[in-house]
C-alpha atoms as a PDB file:
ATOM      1  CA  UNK A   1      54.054 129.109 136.254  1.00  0.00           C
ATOM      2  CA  UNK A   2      56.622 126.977 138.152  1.00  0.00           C
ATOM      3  CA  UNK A   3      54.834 123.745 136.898  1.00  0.00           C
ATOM      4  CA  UNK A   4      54.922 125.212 133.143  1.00  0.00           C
ATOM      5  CA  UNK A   5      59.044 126.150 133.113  1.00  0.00           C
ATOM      6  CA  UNK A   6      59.424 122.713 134.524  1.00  0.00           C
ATOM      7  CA  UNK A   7      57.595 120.768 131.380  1.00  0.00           C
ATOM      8  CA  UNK A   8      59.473 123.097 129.007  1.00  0.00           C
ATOM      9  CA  UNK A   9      63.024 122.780 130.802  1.00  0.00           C
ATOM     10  CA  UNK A  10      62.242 118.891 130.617  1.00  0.00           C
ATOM     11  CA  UNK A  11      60.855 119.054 127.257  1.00  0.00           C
ATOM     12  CA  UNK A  12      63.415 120.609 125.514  1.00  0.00           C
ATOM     13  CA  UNK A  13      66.148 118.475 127.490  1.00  0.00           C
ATOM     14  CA  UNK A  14      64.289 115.004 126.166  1.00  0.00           C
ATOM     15  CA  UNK A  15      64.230 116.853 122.252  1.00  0.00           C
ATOM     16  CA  UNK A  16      68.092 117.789 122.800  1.00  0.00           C
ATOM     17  CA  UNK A  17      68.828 113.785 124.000  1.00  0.00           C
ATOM     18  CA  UNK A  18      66.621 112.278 120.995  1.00  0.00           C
ATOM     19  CA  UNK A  19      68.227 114.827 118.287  1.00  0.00           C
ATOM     20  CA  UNK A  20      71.957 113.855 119.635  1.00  0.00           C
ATOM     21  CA  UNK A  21      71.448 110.088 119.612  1.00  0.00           C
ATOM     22  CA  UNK A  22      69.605 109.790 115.745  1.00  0.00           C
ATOM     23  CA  UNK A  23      72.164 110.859 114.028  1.00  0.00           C
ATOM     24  CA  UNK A  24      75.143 108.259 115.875  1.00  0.00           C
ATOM     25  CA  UNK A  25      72.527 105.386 115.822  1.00  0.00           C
ATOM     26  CA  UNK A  26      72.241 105.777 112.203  1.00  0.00           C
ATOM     27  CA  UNK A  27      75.394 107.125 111.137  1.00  0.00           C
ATOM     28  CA  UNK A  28      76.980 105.414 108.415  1.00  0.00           C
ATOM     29  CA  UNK A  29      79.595 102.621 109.891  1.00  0.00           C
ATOM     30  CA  UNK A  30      82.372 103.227 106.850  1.00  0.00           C
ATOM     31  CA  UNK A  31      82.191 106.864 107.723  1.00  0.00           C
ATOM     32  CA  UNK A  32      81.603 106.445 111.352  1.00  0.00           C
ATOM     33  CA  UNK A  33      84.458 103.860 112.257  1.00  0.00           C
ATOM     34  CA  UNK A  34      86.962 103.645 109.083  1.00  0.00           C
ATOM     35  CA  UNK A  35      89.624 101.892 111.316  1.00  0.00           C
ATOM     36  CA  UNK A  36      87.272  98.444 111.804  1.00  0.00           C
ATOM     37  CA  UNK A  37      85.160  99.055 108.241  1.00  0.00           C
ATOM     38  CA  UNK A  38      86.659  99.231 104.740  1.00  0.00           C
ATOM     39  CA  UNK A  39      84.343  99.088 101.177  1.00  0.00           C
ATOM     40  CA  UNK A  40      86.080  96.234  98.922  1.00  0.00           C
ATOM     41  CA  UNK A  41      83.249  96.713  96.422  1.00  0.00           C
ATOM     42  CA  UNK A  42      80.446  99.382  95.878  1.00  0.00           C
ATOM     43  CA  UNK A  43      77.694  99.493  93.034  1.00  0.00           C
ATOM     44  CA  UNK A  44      73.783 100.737  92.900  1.00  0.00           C
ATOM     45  CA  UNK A  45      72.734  97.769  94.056  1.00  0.00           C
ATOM     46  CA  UNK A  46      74.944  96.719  96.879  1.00  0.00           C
ATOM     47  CA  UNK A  47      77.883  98.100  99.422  1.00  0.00           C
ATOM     48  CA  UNK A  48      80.746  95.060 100.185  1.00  0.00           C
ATOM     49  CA  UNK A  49      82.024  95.658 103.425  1.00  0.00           C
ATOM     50  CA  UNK A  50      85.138  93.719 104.898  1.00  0.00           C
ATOM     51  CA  UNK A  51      85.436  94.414 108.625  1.00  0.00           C
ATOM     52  CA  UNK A  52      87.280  93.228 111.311  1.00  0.00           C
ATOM     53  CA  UNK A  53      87.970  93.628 115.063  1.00  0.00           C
ATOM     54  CA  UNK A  54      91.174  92.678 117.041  1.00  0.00           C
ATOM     55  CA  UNK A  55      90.747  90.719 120.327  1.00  0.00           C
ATOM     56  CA  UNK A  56      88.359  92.885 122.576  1.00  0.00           C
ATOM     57  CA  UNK A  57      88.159  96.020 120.109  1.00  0.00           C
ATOM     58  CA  UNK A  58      84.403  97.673 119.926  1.00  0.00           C
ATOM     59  CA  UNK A  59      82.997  99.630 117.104  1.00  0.00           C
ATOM     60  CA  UNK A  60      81.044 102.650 118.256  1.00  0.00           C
ATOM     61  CA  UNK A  61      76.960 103.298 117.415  1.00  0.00           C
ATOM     62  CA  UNK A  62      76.363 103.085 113.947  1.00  0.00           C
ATOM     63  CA  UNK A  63      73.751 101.775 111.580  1.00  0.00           C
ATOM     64  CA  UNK A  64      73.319  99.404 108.543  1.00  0.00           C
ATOM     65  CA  UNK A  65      70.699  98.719 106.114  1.00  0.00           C
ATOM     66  CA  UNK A  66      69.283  95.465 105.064  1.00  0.00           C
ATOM     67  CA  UNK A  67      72.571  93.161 104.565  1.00  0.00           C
ATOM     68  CA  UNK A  68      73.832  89.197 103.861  1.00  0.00           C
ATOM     69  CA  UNK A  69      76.939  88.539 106.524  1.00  0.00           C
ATOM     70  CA  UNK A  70      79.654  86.078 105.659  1.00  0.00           C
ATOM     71  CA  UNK A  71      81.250  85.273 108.487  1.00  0.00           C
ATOM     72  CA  UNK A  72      85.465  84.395 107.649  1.00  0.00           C
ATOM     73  CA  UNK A  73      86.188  83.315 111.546  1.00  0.00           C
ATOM     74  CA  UNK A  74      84.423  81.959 114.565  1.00  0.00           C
ATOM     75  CA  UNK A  75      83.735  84.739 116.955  1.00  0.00           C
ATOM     76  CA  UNK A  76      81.598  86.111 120.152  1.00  0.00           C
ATOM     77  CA  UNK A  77      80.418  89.540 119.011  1.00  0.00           C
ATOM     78  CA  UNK A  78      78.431  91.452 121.392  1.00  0.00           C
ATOM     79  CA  UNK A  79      75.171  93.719 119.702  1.00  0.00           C
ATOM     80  CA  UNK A  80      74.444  96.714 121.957  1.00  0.00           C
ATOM     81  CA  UNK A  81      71.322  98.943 120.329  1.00  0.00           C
ATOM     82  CA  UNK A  82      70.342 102.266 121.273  1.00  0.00           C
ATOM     83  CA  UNK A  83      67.702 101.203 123.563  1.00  0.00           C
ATOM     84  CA  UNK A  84      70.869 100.328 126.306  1.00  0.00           C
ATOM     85  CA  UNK A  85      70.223  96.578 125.755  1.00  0.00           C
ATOM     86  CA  UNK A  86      72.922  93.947 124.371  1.00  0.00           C
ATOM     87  CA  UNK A  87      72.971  90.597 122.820  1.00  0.00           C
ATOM     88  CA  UNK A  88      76.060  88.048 122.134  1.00  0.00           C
ATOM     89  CA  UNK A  89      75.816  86.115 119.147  1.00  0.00           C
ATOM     90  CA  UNK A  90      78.606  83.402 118.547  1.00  0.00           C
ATOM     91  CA  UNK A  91      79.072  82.884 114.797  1.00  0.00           C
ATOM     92  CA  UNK A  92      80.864  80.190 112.862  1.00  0.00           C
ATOM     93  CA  UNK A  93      83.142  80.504 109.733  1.00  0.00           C
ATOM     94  CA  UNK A  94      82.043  79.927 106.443  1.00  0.00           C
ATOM     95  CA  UNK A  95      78.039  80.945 107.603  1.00  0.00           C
ATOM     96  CA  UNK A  96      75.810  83.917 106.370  1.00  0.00           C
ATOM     97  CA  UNK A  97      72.813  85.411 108.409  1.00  0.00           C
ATOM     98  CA  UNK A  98      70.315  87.559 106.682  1.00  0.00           C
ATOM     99  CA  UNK A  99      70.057  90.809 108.985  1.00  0.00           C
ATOM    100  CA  UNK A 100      67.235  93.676 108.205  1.00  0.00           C
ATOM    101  CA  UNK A 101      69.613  96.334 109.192  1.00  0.00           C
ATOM    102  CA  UNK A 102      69.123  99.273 111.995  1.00  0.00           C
ATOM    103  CA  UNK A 103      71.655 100.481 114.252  1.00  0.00           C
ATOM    104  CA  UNK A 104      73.832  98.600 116.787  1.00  0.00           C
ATOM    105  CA  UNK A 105      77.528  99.045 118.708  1.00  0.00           C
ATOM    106  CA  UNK A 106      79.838  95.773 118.048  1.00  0.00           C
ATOM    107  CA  UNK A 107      82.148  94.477 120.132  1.00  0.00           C
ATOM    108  CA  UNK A 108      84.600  91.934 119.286  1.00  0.00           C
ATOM    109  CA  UNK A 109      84.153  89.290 123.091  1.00  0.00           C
ATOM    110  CA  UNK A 110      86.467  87.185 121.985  1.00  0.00           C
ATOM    111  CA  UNK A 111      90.512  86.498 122.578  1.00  0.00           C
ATOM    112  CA  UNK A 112      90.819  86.230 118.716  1.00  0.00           C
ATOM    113  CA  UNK A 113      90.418  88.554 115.561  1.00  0.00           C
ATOM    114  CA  UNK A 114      87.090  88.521 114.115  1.00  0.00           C
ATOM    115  CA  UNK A 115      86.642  88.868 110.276  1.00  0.00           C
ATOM    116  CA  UNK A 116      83.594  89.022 108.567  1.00  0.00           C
ATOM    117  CA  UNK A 117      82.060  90.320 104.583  1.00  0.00           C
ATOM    118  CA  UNK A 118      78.800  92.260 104.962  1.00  0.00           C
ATOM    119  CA  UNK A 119      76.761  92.931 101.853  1.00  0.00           C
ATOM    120  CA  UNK A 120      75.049  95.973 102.342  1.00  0.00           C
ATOM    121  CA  UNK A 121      71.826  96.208 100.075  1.00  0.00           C
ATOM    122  CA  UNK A 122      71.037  99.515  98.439  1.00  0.00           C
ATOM    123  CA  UNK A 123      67.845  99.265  96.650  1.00  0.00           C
ATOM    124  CA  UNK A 124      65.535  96.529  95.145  1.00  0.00           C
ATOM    125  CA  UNK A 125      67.195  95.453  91.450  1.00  0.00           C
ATOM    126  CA  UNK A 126      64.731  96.089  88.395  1.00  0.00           C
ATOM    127  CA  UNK A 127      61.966  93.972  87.359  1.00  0.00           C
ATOM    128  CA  UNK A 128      62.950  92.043  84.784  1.00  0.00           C
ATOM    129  CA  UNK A 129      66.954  91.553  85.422  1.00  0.00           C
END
């Protein structure tokens, strides 16, 4: 009986940690963190995002789909995903980078503001067009 209450008291604790953490890793990061993320252009096809992080300011978990970045400054940005592991990417001005989307905390590493545009893509456009 003892044995049975612990795999339920467990169980139901894992369920509770996995239902609190889905809906922050995929929350929407206009919605999620307005001060950093701000739509400059929105259509069926795509969501224009201009964001931008002060020296050592962090977003908080959030998620994107498939998107084009243009980065508008050199920066150190730091990629922590919901599986507790990180990643710092340096970027260059004037580049892009193709990114499938999923969910990720930024954080701006560097002693500079950090600009970049992120087109956000919404669905495939029609045959034909």
């Amino acid at each position: 009986m003892k044995t049975s209450l612990k795999r339920a008291v467990v169980s139901a604790a894992v369920l509770a940690l996995v239902v609190s953490v889905l809906p922050a890793a995929a929350q929407d990061a206009v919605k999620a963190d307005p001060k950093h993320y701000k739509v400059v252009f929105e259509n069926d096809q795509v969501r224009v995002l201009h964001i931008t992080y002060g020296p050592g300011e962090k977003s908080v978990m959030h998620g994107h789909p498939a998107n084009v970045a243009v980065f508008l400054t050199d920066g150190l940005v730091r990629f922590a995903t919901p599986d507790g592991k990180s990643q710092d990417v340096t970027v260059k001005a004037h580049t892009t980078q193709w990114d499938p989307g999923g969910a990720h905390l930024p954080a701006n590493m560097g002693d500079k503001p950090f600009s970049v545009m992120l087109v956000e893509l919404k669905a495939k456009a029609p045959a034909g067009k």
